[in-house]
C-alpha atoms as a PDB file:
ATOM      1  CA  UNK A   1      -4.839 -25.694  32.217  1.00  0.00           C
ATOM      2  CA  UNK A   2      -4.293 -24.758  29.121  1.00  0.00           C
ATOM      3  CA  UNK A   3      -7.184 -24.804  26.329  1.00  0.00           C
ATOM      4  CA  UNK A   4      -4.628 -26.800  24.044  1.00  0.00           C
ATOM      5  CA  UNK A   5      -3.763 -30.635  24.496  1.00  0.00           C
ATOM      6  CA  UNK A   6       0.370 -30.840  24.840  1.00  0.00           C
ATOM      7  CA  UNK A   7       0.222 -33.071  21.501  1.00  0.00           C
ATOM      8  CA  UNK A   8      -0.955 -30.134  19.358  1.00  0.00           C
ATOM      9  CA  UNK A   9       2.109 -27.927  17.714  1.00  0.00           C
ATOM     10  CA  UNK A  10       2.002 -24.302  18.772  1.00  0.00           C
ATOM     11  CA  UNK A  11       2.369 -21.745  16.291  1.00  0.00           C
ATOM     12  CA  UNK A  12       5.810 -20.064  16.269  1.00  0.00           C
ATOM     13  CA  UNK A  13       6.265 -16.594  17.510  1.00  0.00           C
ATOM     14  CA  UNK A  14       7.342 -14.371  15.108  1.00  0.00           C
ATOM     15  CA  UNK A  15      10.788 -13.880  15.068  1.00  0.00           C
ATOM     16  CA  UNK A  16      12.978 -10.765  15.264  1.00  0.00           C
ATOM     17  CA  UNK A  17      14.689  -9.255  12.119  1.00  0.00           C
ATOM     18  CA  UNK A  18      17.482  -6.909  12.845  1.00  0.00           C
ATOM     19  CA  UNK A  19      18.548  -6.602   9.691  1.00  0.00           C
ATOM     20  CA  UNK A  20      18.931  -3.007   8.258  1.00  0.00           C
ATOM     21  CA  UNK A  21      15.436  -1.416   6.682  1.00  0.00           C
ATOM     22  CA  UNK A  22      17.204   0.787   4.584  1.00  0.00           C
ATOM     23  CA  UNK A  23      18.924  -2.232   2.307  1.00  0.00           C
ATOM     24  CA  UNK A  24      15.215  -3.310   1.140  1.00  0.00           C
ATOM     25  CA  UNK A  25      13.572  -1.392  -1.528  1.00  0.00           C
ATOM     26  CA  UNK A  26       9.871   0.077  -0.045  1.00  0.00           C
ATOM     27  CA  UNK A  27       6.769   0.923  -2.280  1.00  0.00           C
ATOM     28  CA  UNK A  28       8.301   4.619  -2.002  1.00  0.00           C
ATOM     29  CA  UNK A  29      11.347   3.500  -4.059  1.00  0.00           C
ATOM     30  CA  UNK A  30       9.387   2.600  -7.274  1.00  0.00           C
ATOM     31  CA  UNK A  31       7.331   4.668  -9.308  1.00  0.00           C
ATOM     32  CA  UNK A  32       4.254   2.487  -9.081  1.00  0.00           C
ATOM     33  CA  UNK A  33       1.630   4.701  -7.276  1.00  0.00           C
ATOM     34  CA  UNK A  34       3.368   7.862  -7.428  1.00  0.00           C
ATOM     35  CA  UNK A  35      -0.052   9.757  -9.118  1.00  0.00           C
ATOM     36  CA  UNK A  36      -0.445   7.033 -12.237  1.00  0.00           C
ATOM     37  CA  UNK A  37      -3.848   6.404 -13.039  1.00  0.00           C
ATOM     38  CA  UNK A  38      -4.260   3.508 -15.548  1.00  0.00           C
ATOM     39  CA  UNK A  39      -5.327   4.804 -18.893  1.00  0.00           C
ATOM     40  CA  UNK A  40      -8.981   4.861 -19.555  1.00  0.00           C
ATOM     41  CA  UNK A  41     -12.326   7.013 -20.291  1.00  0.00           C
ATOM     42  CA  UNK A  42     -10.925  10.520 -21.389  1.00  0.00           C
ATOM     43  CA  UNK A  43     -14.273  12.171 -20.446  1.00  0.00           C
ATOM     44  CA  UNK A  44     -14.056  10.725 -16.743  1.00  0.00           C
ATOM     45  CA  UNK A  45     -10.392  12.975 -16.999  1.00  0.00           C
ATOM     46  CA  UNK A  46     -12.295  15.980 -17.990  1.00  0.00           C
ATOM     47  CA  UNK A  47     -15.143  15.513 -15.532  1.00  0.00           C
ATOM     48  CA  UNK A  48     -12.635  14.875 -12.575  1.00  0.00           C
ATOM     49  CA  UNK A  49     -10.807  17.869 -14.087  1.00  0.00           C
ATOM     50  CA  UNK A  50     -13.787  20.120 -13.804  1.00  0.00           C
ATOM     51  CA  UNK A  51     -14.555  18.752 -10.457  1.00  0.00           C
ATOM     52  CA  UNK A  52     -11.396  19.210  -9.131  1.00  0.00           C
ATOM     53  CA  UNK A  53     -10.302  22.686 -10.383  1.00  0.00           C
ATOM     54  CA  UNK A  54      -9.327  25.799  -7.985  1.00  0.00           C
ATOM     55  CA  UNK A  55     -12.305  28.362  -7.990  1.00  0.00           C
ATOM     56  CA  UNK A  56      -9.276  30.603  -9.721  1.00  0.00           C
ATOM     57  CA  UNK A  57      -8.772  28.695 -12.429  1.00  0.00           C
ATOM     58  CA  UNK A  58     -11.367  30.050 -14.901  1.00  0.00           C
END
């Protein structure tokens, strides 16, 4: 038996897409998130900056 009476609609299974993957556009493809930071505090920059620098970089 299953825990479902016969009236109830199952949900559908999710169907199979063969179309081709490289016709659709991906996140890659636009230049959103690509190192953009929204613009804001200038002295969070330098901070981050400073945190981030190579011990070489004097």
């Amino acid at each position: 038996m299953s825990s479902t009476p016969a009236s109830e609609p199952r949900e559908p299974k999710p169907a199979l897409i063969f179309d081709d993957p490289l016709d659709q556009q991906s996140s890659d493809d636009t230049d959103h998130g690509w190192g953009d930071r929204p613009a804001g505090d200038s002295a969070a920059d330098l901070k981050r900056f400073l945190d981030e620098k190579p011990p070489h970089h004097i």
